[in-house]
C-alpha atoms as a PDB file:
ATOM      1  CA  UNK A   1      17.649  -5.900 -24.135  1.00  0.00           C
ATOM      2  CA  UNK A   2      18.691  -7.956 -20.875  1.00  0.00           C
ATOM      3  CA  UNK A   3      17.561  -7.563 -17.577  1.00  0.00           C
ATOM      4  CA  UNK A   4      20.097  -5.475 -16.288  1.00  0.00           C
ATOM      5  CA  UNK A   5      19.507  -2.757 -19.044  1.00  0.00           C
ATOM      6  CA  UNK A   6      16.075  -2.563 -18.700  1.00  0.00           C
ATOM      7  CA  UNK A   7      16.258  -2.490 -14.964  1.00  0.00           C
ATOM      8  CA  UNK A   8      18.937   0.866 -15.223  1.00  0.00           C
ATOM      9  CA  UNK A   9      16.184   2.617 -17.637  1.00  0.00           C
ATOM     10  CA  UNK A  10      13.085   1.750 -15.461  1.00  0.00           C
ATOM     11  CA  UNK A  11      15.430   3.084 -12.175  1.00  0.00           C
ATOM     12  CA  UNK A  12      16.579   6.022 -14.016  1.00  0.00           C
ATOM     13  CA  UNK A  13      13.354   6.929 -15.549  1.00  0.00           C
ATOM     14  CA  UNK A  14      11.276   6.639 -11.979  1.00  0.00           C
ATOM     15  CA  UNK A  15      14.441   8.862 -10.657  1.00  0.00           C
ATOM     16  CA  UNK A  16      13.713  11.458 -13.692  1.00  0.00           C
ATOM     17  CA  UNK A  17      10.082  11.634 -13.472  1.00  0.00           C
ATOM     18  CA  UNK A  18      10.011  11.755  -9.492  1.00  0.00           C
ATOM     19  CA  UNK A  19      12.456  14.841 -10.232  1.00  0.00           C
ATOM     20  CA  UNK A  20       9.960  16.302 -12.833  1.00  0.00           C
ATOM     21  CA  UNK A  21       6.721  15.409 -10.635  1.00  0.00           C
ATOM     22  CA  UNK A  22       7.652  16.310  -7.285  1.00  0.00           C
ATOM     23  CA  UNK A  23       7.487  20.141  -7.761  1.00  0.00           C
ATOM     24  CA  UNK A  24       4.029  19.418  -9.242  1.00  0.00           C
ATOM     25  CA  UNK A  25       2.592  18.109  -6.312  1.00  0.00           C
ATOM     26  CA  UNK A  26       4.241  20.974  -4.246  1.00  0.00           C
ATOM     27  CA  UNK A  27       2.170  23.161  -5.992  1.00  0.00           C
ATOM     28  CA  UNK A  28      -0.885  21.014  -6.002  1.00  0.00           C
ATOM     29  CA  UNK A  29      -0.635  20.975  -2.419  1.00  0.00           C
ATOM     30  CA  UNK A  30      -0.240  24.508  -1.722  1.00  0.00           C
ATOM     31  CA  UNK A  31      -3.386  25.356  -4.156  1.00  0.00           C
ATOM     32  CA  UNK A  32      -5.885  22.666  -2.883  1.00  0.00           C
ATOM     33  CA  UNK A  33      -4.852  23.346   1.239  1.00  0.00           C
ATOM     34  CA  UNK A  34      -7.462  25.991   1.337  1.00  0.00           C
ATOM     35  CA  UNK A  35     -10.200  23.112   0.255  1.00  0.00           C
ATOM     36  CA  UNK A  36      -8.859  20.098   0.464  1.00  0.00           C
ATOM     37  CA  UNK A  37      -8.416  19.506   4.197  1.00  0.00           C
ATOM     38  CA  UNK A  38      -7.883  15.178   3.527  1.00  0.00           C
ATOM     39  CA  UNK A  39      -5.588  16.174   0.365  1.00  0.00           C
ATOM     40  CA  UNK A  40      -7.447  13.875  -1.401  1.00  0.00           C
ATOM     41  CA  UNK A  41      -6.356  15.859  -5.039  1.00  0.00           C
ATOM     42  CA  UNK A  42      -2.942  15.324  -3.992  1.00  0.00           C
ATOM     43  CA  UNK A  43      -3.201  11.390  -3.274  1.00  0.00           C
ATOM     44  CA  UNK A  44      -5.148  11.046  -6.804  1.00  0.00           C
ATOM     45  CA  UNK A  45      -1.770  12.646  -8.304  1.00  0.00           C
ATOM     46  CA  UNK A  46       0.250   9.917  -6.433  1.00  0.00           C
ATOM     47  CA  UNK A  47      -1.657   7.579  -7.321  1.00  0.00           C
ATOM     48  CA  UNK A  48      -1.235   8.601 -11.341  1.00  0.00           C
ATOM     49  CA  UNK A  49       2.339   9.059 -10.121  1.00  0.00           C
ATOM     50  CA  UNK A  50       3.141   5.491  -8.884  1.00  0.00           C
ATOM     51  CA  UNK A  51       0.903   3.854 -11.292  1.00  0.00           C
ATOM     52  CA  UNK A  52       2.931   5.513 -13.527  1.00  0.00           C
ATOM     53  CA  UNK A  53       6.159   2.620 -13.352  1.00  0.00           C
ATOM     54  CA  UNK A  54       3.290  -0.037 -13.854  1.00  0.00           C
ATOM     55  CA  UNK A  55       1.989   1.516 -17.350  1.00  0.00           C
ATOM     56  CA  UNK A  56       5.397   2.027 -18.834  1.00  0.00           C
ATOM     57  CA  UNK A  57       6.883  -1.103 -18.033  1.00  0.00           C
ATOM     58  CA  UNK A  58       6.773  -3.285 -20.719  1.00  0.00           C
ATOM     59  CA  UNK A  59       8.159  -6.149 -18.906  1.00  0.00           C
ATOM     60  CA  UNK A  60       4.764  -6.066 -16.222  1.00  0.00           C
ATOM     61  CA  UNK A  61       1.231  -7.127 -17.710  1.00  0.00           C
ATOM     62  CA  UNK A  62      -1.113  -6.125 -14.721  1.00  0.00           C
ATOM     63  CA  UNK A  63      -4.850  -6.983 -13.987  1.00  0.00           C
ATOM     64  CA  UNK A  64      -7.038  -5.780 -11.628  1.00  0.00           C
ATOM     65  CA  UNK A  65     -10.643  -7.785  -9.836  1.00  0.00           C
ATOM     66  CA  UNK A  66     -12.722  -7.084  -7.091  1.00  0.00           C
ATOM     67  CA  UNK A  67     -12.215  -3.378  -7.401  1.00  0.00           C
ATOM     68  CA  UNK A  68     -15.966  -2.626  -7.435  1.00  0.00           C
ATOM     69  CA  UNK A  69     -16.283  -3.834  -4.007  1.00  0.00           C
ATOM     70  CA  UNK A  70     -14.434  -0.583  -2.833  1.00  0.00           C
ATOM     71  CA  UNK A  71     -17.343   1.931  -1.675  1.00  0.00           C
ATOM     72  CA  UNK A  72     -16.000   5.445  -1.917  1.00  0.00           C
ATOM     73  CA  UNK A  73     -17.755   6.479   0.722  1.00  0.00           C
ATOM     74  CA  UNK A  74     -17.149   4.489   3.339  1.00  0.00           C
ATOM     75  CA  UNK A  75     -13.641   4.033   5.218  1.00  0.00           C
ATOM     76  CA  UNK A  76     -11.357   0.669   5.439  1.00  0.00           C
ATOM     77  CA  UNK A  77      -8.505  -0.171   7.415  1.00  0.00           C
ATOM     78  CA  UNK A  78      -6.648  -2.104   3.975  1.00  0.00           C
ATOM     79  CA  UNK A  79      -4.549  -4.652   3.726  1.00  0.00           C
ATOM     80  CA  UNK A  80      -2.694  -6.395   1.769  1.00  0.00           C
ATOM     81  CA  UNK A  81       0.129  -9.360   1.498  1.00  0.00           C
ATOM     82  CA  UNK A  82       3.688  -7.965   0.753  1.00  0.00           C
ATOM     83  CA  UNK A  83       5.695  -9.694  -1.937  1.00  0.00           C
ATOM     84  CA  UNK A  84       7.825  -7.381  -3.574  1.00  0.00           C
ATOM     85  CA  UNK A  85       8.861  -3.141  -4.059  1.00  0.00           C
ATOM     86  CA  UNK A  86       6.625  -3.478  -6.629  1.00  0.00           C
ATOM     87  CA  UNK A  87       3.459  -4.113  -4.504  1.00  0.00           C
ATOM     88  CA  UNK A  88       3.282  -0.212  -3.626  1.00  0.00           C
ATOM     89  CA  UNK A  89       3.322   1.205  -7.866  1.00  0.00           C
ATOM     90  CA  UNK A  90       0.313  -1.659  -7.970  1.00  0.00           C
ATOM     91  CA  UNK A  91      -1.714  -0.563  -5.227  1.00  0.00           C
ATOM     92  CA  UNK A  92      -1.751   3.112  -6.255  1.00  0.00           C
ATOM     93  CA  UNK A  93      -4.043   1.652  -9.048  1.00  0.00           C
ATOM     94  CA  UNK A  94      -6.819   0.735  -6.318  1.00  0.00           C
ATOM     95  CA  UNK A  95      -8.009   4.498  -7.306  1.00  0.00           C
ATOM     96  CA  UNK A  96      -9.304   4.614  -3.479  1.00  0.00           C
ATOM     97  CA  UNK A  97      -8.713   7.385  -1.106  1.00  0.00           C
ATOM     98  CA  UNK A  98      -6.534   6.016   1.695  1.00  0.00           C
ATOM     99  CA  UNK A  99      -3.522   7.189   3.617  1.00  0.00           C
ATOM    100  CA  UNK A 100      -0.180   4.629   3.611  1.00  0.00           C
ATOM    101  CA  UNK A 101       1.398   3.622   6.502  1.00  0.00           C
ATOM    102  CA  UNK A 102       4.846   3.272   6.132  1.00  0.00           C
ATOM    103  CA  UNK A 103       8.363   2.541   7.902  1.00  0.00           C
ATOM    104  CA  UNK A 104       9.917   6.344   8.644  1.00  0.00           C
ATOM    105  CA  UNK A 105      12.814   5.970   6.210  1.00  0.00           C
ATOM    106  CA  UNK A 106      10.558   5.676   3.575  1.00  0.00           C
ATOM    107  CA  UNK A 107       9.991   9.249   4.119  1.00  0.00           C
ATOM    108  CA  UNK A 108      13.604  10.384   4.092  1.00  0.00           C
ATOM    109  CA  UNK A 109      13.813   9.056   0.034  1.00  0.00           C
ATOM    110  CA  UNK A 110      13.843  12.148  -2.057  1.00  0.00           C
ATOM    111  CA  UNK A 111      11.307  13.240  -4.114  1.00  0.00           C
ATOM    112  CA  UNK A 112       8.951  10.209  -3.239  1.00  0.00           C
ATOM    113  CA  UNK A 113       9.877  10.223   0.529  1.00  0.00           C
ATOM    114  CA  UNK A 114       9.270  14.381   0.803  1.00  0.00           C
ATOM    115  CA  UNK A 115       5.705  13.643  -1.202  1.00  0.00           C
ATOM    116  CA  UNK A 116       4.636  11.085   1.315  1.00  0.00           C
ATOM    117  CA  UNK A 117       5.021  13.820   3.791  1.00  0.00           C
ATOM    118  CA  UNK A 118       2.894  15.920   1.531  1.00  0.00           C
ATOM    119  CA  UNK A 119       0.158  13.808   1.458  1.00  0.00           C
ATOM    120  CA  UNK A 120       0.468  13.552   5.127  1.00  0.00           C
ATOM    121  CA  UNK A 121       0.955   9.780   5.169  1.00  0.00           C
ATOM    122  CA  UNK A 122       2.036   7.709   8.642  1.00  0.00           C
ATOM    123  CA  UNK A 123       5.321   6.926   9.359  1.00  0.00           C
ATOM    124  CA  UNK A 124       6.274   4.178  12.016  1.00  0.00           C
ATOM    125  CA  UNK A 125       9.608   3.641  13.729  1.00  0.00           C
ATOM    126  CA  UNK A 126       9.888  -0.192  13.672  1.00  0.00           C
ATOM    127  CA  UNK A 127      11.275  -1.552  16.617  1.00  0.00           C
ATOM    128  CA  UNK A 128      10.018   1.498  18.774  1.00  0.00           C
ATOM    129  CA  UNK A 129       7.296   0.415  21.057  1.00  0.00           C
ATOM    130  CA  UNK A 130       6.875   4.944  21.270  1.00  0.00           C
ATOM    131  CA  UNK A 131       6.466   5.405  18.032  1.00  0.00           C
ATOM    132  CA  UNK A 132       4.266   1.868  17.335  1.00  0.00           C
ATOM    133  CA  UNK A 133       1.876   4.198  20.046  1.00  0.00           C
ATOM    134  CA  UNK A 134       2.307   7.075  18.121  1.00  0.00           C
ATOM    135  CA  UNK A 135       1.301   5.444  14.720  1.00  0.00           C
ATOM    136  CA  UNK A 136      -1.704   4.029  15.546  1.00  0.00           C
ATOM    137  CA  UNK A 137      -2.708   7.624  17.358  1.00  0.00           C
ATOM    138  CA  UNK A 138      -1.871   8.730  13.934  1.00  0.00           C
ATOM    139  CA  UNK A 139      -4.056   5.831  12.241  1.00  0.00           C
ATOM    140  CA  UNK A 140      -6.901   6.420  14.440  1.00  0.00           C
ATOM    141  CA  UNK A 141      -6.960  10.165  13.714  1.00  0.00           C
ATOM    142  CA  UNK A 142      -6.727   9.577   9.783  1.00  0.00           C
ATOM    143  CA  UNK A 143     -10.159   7.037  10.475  1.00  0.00           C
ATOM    144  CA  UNK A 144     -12.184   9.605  12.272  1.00  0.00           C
ATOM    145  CA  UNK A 145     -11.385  12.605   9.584  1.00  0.00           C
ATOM    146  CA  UNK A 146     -12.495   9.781   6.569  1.00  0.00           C
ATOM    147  CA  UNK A 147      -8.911   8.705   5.262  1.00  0.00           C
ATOM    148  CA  UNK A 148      -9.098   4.947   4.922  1.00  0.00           C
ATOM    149  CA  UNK A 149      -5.464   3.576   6.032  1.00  0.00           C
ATOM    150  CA  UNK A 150      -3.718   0.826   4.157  1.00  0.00           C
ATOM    151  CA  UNK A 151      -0.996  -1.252   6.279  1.00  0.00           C
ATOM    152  CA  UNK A 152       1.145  -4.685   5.052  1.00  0.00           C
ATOM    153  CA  UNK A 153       0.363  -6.751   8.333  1.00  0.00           C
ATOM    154  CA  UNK A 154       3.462  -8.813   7.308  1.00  0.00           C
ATOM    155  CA  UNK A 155       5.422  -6.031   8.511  1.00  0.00           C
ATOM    156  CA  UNK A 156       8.247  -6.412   5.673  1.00  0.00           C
ATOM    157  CA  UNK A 157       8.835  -8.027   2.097  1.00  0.00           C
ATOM    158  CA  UNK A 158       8.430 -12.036   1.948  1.00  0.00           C
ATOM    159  CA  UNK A 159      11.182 -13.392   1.383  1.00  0.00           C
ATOM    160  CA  UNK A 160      10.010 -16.456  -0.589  1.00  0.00           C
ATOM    161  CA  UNK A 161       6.696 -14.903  -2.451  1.00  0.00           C
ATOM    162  CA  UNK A 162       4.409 -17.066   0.488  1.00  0.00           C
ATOM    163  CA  UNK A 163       2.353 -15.139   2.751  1.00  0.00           C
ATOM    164  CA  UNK A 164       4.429 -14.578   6.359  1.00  0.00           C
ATOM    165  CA  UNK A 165       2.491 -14.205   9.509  1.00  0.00           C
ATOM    166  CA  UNK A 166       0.473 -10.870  10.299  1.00  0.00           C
ATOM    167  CA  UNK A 167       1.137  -8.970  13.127  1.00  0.00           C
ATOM    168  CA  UNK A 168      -1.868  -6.995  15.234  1.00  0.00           C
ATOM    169  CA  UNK A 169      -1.364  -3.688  14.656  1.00  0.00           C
ATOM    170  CA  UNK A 170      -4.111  -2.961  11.498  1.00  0.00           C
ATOM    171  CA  UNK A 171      -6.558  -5.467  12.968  1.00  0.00           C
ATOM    172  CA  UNK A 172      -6.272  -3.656  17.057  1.00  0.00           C
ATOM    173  CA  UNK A 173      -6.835  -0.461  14.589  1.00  0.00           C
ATOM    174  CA  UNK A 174     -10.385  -2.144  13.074  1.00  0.00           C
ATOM    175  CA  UNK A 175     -11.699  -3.028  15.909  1.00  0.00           C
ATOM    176  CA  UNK A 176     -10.705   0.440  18.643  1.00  0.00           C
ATOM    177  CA  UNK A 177     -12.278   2.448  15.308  1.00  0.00           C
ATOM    178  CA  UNK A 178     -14.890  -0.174  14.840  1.00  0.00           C
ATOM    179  CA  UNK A 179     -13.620   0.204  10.964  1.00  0.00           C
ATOM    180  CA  UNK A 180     -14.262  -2.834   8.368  1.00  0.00           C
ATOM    181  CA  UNK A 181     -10.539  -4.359   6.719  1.00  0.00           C
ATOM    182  CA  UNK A 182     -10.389  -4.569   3.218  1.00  0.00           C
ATOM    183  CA  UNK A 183      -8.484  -7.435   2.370  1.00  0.00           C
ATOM    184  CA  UNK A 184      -6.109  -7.100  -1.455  1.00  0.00           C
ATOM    185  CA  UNK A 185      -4.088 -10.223  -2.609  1.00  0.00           C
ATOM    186  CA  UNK A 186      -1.299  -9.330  -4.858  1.00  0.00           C
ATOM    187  CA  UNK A 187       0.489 -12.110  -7.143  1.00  0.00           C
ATOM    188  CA  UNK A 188       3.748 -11.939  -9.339  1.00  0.00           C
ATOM    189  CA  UNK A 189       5.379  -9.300  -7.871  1.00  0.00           C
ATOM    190  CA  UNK A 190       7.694 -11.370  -6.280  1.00  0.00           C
ATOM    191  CA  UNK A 191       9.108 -12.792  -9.599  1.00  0.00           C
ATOM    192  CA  UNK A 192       8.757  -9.151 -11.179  1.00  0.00           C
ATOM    193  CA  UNK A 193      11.267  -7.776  -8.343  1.00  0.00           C
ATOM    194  CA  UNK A 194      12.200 -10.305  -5.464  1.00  0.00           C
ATOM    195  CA  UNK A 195      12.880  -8.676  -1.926  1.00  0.00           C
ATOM    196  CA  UNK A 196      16.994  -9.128  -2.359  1.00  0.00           C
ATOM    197  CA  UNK A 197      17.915  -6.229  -5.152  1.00  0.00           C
ATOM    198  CA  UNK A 198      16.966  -4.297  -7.786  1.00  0.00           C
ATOM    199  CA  UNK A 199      16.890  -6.250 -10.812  1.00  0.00           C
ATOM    200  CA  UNK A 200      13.776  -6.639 -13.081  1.00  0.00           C
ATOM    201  CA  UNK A 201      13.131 -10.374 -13.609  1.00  0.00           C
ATOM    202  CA  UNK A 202      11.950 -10.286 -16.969  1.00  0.00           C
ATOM    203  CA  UNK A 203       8.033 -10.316 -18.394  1.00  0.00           C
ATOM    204  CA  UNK A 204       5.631 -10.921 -15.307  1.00  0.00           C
ATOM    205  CA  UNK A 205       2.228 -11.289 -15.470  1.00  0.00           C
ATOM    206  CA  UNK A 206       0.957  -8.968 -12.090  1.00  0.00           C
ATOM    207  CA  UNK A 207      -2.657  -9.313 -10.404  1.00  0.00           C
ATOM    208  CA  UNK A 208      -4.095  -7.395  -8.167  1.00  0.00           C
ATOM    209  CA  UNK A 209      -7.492  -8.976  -6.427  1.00  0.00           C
ATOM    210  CA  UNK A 210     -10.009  -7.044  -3.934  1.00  0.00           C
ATOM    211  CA  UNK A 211     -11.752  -9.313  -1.513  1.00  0.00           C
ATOM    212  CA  UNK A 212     -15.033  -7.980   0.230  1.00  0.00           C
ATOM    213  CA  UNK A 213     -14.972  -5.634   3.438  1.00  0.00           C
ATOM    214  CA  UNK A 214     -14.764  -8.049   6.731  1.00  0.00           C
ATOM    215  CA  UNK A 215     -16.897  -6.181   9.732  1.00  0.00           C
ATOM    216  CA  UNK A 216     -15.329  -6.773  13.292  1.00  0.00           C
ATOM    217  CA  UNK A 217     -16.892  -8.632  15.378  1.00  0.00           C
ATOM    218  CA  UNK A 218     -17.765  -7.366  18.843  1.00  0.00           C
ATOM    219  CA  UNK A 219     -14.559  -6.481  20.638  1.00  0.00           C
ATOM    220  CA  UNK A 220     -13.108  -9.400  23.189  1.00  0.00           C
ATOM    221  CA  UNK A 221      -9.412 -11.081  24.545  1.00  0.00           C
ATOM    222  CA  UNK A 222      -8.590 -12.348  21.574  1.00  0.00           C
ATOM    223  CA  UNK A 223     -10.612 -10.314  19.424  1.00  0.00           C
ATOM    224  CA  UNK A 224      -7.559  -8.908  17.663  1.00  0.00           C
ATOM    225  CA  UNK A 225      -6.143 -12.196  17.035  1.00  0.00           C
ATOM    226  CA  UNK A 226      -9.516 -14.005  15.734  1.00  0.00           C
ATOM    227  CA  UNK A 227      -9.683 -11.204  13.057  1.00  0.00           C
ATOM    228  CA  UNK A 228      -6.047 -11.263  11.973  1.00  0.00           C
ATOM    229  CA  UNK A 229      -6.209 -14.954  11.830  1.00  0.00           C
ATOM    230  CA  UNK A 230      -9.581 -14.826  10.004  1.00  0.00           C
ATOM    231  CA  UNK A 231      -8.552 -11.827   7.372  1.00  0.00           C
ATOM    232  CA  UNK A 232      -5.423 -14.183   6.480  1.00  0.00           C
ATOM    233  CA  UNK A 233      -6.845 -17.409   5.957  1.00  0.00           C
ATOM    234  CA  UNK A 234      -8.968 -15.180   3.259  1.00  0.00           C
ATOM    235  CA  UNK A 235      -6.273 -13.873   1.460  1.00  0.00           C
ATOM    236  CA  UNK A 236      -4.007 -16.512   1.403  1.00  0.00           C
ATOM    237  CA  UNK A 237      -7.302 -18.529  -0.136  1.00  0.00           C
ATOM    238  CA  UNK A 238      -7.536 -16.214  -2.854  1.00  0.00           C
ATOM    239  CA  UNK A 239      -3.986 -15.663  -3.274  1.00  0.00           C
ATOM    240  CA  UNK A 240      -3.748 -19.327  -4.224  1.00  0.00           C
ATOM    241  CA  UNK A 241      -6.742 -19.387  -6.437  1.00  0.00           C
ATOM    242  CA  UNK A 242      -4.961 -16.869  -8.288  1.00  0.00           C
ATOM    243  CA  UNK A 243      -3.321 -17.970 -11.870  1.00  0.00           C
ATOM    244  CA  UNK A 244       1.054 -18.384 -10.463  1.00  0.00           C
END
């Protein structure tokens, strides 16, 4: 089967399912509000639900390391690098608690968009400085009530597979909530799915590598900057230790 037919059935079948599974999580969400004030049920359903396009796929052979670095009671500002679509049905499979923060037309997708509003995830406006303010307010909120938050400091797909420059805004977050960043390499997803269509690329191998928690330091002028620059240098280490 060529790439173009296999890319229409995985498409159609995530538009199917999200159809099928959507409803599910509505009433998932109305049973555990009572309880479940962090909807942590409801993320462990999206999580099954994105990981969902990884197990079916038989075009993606994934692996995961690191993972038992991730201490489930503690909270992490996350982040990873940003190669493909693809990157957000792999990191579902970090079985962590966390809330996403994502660009707000994410949110108007149906199905997947309206569940992202379920789960109460963050939406930012890029390009608004407003709603940049209002995200991290958001961010900081989701820290203090034991959500970990995971952010792509690249701000947008690479375009080439190679790690782009990070912006600020998850490493201002670490250090005003004095909250450790998890750093997560992905590699392959850019030859899975490149950032320019929607065309699977054939059999990928796709890994998926934790990196331990990296504390803050003590808070200073370039404190923001000495992280970010430190958390990248990092991941783009283990990113190319990683098998291409």
């Amino acid at each position: 089967m060529d790439r173009i037919a296999y890319s229409l059935l995985f498409w159609g079948f995530m538009l199917l399912s999200s159809m099928l599974l959507f409803p599910v999580a509505v009433m998932i969400r109305l049973l555990s509000a009572p309880f479940d004030r962090r909807r942590i049920v409801l993320h462990r359903f999206t999580c099954f639900w994105g990981s969902l396009y990884t197990w079916v796929n038989p075009l993606w052979s994934f692996s995961i390391t690191g993972q038992q670095v991730i201490d489930p009671r503690s909270v992490y500002v996350i982040v990873s690098n940003h190669q493909s679509l693809a990157d957000i049905f792999v990191l579902f499979r970090l079985r962590a608690h966390y809330k996403w923060v994502s660009k707000a037309e994410n949110f108007r997708i149906p199905f997947i968009g309206w569940n992202m509003s379920l789960n109460g995830y963050i939406r930012i406006e890029r390009g608004s400085m407003r709603g940049n303010l209002r995200m991290m307010r958001d961010a900081e909120g989701a820290l203090r009530e034991g959500n970990s938050i995971l952010m792509f400091p690249e701000g947008t797909r690479s375009p080439d597979g190679n790690m782009q420059a990070f912006k600020d805004g998850a490493f201002d977050l670490a250090l005003r909530t004095s909250t450790p960043v998890l750093p997560v390499v992905i590699q392959g997803t850019f030859r899975a799915l490149p950032k320019r269509g929607f065309t699977l690329q054939g059999r990928q191998r796709i890994q998926l590598r934790v990196l331990s928690p990296v504390t803050p330091a003590e808070a200073g002028p370039q404190a923001a900057a000495e992280l970010r620059e430190r958390v990248r240098a990092l991941m783009v280490d283990a990113l190319q230790a990683l098998p291409a």
